[in-house]
Protein backbone atom coordinates (compact mmCIF):
# COMPACT_ATOMS: atom_id res chain seq x y z
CA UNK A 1 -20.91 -19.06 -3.46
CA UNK A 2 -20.68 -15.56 -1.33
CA UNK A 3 -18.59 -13.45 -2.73
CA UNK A 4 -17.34 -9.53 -1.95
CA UNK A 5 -19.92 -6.74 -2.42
CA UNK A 6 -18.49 -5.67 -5.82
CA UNK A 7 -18.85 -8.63 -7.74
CA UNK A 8 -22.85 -9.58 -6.37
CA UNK A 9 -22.98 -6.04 -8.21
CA UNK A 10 -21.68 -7.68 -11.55
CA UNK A 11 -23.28 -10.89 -11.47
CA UNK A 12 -26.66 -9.03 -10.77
CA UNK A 13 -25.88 -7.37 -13.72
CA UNK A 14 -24.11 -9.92 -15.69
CA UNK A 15 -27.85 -12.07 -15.20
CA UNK A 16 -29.90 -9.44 -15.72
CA UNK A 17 -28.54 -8.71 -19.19
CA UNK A 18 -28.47 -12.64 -20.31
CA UNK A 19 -32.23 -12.57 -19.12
CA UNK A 20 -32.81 -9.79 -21.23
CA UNK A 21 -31.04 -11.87 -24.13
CA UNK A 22 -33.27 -14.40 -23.76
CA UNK A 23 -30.39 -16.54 -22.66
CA UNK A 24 -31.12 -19.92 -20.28
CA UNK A 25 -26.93 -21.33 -20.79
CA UNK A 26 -24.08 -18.85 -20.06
CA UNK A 27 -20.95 -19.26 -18.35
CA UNK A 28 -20.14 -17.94 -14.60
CA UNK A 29 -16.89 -18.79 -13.84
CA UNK A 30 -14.09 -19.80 -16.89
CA UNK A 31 -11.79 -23.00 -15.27
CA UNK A 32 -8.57 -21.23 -16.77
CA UNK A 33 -6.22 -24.07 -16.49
CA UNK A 34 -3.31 -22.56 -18.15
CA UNK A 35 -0.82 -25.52 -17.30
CA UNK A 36 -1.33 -29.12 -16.05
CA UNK A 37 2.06 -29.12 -14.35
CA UNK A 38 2.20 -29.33 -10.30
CA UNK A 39 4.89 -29.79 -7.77
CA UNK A 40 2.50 -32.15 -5.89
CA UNK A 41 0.81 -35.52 -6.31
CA UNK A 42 -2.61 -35.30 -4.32
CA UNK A 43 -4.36 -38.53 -3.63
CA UNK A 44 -7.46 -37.44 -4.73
CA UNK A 45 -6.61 -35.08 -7.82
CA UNK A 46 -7.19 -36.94 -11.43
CA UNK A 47 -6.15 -33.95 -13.45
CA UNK A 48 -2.15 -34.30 -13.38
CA UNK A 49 -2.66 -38.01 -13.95
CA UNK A 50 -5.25 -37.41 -17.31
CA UNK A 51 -2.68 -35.01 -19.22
CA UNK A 52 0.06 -37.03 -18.28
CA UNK A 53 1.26 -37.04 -21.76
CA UNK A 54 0.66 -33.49 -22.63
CA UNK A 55 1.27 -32.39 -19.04
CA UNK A 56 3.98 -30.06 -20.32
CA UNK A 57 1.96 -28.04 -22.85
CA UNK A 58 1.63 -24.55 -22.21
CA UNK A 59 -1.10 -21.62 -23.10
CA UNK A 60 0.62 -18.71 -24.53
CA UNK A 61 -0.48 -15.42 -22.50
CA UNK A 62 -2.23 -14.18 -25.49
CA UNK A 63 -4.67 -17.72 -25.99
CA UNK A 64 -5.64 -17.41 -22.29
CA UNK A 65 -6.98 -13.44 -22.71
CA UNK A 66 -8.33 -14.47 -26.00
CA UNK A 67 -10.51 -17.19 -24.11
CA UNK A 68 -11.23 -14.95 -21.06
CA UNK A 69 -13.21 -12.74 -23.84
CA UNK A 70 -14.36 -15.35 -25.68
CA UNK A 71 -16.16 -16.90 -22.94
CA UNK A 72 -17.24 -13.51 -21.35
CA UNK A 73 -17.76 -14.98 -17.65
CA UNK A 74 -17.27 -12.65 -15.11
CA UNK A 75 -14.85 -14.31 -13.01
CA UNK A 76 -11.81 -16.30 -13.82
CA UNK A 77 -10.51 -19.21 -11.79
CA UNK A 78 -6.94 -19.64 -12.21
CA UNK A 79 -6.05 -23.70 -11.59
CA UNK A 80 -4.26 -26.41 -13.48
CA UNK A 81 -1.93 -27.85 -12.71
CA UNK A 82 -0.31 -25.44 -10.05
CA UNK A 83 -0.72 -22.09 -11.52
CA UNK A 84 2.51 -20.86 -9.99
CA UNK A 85 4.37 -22.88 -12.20
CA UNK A 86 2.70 -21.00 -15.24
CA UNK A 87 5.69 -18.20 -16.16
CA UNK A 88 3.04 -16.04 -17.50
CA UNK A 89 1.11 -16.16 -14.54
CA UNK A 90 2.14 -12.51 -13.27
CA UNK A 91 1.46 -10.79 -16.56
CA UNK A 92 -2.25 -13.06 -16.46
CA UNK A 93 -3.46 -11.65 -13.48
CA UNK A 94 -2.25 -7.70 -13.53
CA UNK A 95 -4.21 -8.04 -17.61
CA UNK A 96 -7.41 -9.79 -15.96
CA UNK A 97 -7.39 -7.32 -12.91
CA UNK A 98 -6.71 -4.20 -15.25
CA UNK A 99 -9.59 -6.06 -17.62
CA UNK A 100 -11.97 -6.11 -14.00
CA UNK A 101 -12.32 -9.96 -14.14
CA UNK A 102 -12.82 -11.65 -10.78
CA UNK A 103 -10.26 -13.85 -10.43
CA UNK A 104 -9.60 -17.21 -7.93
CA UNK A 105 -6.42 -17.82 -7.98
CA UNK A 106 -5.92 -21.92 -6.93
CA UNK A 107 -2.88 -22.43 -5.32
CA UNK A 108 -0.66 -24.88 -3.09
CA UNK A 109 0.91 -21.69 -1.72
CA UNK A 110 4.12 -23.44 -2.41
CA UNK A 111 5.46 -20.60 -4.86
CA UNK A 112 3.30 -18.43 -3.94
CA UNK A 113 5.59 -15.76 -1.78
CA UNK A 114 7.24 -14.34 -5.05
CA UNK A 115 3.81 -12.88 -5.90
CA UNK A 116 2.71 -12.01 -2.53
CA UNK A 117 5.96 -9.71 -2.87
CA UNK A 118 4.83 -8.38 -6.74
CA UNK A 119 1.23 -8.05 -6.64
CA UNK A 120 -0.80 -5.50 -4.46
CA UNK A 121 -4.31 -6.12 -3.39
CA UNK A 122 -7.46 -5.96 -5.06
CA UNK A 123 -10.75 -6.79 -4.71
CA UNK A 124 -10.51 -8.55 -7.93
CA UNK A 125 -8.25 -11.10 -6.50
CA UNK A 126 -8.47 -13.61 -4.14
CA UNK A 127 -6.18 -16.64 -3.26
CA UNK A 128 -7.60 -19.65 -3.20
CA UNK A 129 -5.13 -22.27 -0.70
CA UNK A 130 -6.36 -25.56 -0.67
CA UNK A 131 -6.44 -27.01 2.72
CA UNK A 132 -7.73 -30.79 3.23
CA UNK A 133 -7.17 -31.54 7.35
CA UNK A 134 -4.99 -30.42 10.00
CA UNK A 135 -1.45 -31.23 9.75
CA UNK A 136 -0.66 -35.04 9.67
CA UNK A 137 -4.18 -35.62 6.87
CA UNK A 138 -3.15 -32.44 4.81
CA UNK A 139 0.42 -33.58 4.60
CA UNK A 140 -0.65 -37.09 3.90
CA UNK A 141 -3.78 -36.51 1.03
CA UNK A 142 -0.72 -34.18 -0.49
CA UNK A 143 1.64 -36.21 -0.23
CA UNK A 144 4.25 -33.36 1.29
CA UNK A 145 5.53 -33.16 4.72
CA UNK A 146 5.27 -30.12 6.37
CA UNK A 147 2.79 -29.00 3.58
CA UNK A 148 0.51 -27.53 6.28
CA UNK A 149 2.94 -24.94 8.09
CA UNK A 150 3.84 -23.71 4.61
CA UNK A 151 0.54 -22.82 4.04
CA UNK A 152 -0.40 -21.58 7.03
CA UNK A 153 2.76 -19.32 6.79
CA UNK A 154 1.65 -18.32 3.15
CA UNK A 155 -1.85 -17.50 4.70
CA UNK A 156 -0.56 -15.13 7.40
CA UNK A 157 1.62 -13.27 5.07
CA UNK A 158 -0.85 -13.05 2.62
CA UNK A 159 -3.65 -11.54 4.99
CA UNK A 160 -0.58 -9.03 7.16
CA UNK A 161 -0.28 -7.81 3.18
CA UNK A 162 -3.98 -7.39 2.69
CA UNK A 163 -5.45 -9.98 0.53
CA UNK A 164 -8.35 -11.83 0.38
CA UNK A 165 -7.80 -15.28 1.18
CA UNK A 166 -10.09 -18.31 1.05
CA UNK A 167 -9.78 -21.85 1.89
CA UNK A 168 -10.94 -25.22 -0.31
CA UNK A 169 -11.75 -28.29 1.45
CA UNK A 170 -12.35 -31.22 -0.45
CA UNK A 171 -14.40 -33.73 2.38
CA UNK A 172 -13.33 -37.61 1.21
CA UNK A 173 -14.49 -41.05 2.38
CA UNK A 174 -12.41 -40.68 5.67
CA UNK A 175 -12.50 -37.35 6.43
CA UNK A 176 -13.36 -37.04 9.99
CA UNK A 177 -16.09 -33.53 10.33
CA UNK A 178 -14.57 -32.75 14.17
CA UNK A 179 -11.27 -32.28 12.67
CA UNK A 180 -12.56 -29.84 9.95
CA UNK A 181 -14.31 -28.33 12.76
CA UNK A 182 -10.71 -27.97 14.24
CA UNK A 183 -9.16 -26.89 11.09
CA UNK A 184 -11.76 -23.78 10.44
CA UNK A 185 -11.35 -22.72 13.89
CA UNK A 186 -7.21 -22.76 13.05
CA UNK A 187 -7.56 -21.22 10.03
CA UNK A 188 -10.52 -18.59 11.34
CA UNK A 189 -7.77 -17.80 13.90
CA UNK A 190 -5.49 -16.49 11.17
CA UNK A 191 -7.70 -14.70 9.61
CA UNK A 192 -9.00 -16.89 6.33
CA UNK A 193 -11.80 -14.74 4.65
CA UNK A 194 -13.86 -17.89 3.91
CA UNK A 195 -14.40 -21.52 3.27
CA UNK A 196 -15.44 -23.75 0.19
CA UNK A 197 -16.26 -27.34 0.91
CA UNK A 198 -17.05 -30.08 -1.49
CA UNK A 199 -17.62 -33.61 -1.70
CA UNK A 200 -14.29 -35.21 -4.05
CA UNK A 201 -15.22 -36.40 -7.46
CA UNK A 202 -14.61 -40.07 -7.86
CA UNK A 203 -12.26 -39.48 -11.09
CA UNK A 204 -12.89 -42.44 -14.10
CA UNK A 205 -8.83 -42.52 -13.71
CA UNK A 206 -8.92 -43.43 -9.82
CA UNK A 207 -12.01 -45.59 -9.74
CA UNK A 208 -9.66 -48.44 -8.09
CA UNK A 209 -9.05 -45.45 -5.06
CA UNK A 210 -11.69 -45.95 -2.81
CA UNK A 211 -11.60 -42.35 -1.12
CA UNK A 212 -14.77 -40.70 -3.00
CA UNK A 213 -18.14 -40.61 -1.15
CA UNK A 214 -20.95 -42.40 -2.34
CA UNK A 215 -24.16 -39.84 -2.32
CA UNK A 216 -25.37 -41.28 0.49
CA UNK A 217 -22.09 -40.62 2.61
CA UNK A 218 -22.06 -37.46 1.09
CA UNK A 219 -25.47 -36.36 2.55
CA UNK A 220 -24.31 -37.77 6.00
CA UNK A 221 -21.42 -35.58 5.81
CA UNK A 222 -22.88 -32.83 4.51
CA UNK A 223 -25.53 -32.73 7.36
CA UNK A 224 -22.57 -32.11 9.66
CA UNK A 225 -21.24 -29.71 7.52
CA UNK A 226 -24.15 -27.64 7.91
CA UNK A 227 -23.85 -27.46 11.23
CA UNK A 228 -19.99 -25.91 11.35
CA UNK A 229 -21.94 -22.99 9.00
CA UNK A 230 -23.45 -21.52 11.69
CA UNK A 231 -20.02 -20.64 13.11
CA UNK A 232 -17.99 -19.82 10.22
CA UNK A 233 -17.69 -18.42 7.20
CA UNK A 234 -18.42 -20.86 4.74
CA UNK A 235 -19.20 -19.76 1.35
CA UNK A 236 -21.68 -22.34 -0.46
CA UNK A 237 -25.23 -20.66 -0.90
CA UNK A 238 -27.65 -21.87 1.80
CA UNK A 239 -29.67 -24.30 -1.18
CA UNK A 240 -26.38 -25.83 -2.28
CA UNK A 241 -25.78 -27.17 1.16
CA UNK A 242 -29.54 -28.30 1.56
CA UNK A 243 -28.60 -30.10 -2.05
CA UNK A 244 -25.44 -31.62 -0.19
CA UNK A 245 -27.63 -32.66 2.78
CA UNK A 246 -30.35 -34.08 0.96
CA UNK A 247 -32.97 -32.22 1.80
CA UNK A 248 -33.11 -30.24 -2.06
CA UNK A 249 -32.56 -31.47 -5.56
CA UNK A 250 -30.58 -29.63 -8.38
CA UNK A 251 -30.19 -30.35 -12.17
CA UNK A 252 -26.49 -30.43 -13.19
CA UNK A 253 -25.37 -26.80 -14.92
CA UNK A 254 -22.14 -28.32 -16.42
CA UNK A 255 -22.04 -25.31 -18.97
CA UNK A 256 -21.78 -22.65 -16.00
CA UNK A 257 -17.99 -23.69 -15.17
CA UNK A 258 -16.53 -24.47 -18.79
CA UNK A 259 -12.62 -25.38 -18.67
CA UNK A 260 -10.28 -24.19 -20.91
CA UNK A 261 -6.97 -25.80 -21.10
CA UNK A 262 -3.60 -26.87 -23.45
CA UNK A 263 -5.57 -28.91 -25.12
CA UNK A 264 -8.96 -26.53 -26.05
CA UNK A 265 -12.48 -25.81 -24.57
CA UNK A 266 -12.82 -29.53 -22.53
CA UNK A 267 -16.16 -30.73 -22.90
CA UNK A 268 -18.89 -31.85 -21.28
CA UNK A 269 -17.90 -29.83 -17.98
CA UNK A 270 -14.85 -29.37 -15.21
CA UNK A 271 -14.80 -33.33 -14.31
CA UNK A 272 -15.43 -35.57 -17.52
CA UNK A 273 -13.91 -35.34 -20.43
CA UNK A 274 -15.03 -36.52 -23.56
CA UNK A 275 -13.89 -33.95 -26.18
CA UNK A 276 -11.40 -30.68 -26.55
CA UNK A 277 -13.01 -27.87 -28.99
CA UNK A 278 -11.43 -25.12 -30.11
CA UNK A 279 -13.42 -22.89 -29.66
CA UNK A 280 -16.61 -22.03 -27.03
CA UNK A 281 -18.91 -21.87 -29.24
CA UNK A 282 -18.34 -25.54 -30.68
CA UNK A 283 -18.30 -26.59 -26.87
CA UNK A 284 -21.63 -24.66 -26.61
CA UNK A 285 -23.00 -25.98 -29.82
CA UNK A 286 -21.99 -29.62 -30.32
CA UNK A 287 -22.78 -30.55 -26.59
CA UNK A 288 -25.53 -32.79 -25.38
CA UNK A 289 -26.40 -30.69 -22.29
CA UNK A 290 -29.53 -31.76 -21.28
CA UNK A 291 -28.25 -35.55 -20.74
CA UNK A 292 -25.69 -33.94 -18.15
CA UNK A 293 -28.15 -31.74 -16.61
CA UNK A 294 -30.59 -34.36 -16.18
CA UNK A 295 -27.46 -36.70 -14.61
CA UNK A 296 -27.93 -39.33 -17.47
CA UNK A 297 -24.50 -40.25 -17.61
CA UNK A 298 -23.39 -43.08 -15.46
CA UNK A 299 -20.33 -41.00 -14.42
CA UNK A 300 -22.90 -38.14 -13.08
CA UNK A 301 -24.14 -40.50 -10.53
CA UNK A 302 -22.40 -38.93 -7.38
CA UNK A 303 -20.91 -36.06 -8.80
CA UNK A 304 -22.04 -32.94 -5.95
CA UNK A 305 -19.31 -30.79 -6.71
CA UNK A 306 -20.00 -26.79 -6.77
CA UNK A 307 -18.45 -26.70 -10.27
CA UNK A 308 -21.91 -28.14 -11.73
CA UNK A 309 -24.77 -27.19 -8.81
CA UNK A 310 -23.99 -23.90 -7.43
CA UNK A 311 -24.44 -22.11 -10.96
CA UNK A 312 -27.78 -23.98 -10.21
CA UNK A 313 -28.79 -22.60 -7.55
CA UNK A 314 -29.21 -19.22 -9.03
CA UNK A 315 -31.64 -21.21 -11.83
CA UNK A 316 -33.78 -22.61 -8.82
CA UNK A 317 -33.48 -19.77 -6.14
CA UNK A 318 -36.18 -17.50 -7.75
CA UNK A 319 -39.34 -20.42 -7.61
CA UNK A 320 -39.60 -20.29 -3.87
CA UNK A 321 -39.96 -17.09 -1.50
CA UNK A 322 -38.30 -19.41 1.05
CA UNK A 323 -35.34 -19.53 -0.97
CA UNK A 324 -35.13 -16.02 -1.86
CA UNK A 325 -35.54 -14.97 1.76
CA UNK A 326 -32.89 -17.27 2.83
CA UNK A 327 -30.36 -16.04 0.27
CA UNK A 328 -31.17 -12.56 1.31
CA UNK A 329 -30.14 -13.05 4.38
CA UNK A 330 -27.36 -15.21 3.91
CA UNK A 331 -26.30 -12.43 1.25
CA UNK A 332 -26.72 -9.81 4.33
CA UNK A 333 -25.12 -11.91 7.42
């Protein structure tokens, strides 16, 4: 995933000194999910419906810093849940910034203006808006009509006020690639920093929701999807969309996106839960990782998503000059 200047300066670093540890597992980004609570009930999100019954459990301010440390990534992704419903979320990111953690904030943009109004920019933070289609698909996968001109009015506020602002596309079943091709230009035209796009997990808890690409579909797509790259801004590293095309292969790095939530360190990665520990270490320790990096779990079987390959990349990109040359130049561009 490209990301500004600074932070290629940290991660550099931030490998660099595990290499030097001798250490082949380590965390990239923390999954700080510091509420499960939203104000929205996507078609395609399994998260609000697995905590249903703890959905109203909290992290005290102090448990989320605590795990920020504990897991020492360099960059903190705020989600959930929406985050703007956490009432701690203000206080979270001015600590992480002040702390120099990288921080994605995920957002509906539905609360966000409040803290557009509070917080001043920083290349520490960027907003994260998820955007699925132009208007009548957004509104629909989210189920909240006139979704889309709320965030596209959250967008342009938040880039006339200076921040960094990116765009998530999840690409389903359906999803038509000439109308993403319309919705980048749209959102390029507003100024959007940047675009992730991933293929939708097929949740255990919506199996019966046939929306979730099959990893042949997803290839198909994805081939498309390479295509719109060469005229915007779209984040994913260069061998993470060959992955998504077909053309590579990637083991699973489940352990390079670990989630911490209400309910402890969830276990084995982002998607699939079998276990809460409370601490990372025990997640670290009492996990069978090389049966999810190998994909030897039947739920693995067309799981793509960025959360588990694009950690990696950075494992794979140093055994071919090819790939190095391409990700210098992709770094440069």
């Amino acid at each position: 995933m490209r990301f500004p200047i600074q932070l290629q300066w940290t991660l550099t670093r931030y490998i660099l000194a595990n290499a030097l540890r001798k250490r082949t597992r380590y965390p990239f980004v923390l999954m700080l999910e510091p509420t499960h609570l939203c104000n929205l009930a996507c078609e395609g999100c399994g998260k609000v419906r697995e905590y249903e019954k703890t959905i109203r459990d909290m992290l005290p301010l102090e448990s989320c810093l605590q795990a920020v440390e504990e897991c020492g990534a360099p960059v903190v992704s705020i989600c959930g849940g929406e985050p703007t419903l956490y009432p701690h979320l203000d206080g979270l990111v001015q600590e992480l910034i002040r702390r120099k953690k990288f921080i994605h904030l995920c957002t509906n943009a539905i609360k966000l203006e409040p803290f557009l109004d509070a917080w001043r920019p920083s290349v520490y933070l960027t907003i994260n808006i998820s955007m699925d289609g132009l208007e009548a698909t957004h509104d629909l996968l989210r189920s909240r009509q006139g979704l889309y001109q709320i965030d596209l009015r959250m967008i342009r506020l938040a880039k006339a006020k200076g921040f960094r602002v990116v765009t998530n596309t999840t690409i389903y079943k359906e999803t038509r690639i000439e109308e993403i091709d319309q919705l980048f230009a749209e959102l390029s035209a507003v100024g959007v920093d940047g675009f992730l796009v991933t293929p939708g997990y097929g949740f255990s808890i919506l199996k019966e929701r046939e929306i979730f690409l099959e990893q042949q579909e997803t290839h198909e797509k994805f081939r498309r999807i390479w295509e719109l790259a060469g005229r915007y801004r779209i984040l994913s590293t260069p061998l993470y969309l060959r992955f998504l095309k077909g053309e590579r292969e990637l083991p699973c790095s489940p352990w390079g996106n670990p989630t911490f939530n209400p309910q402890g360190w969830k276990g084995p990665c982002y998607l699939i839960t079998d276990a809460h520990y409370e601490s990372f270490e025990a997640l670290m320790r009492q996990t069978d990782w090389e049966k999810f990096e190998q994909k030897r779990d039947a739920r693995c079987a067309n799981c793509m998503m960025h959360s588990g390959f694009e950690v990696s990349v950075i494992r794979e990109v140093g055994k071919r000059w090819a790939d190095i040359w391409e990700m210098l130049r992709w770094n440069l561009t």
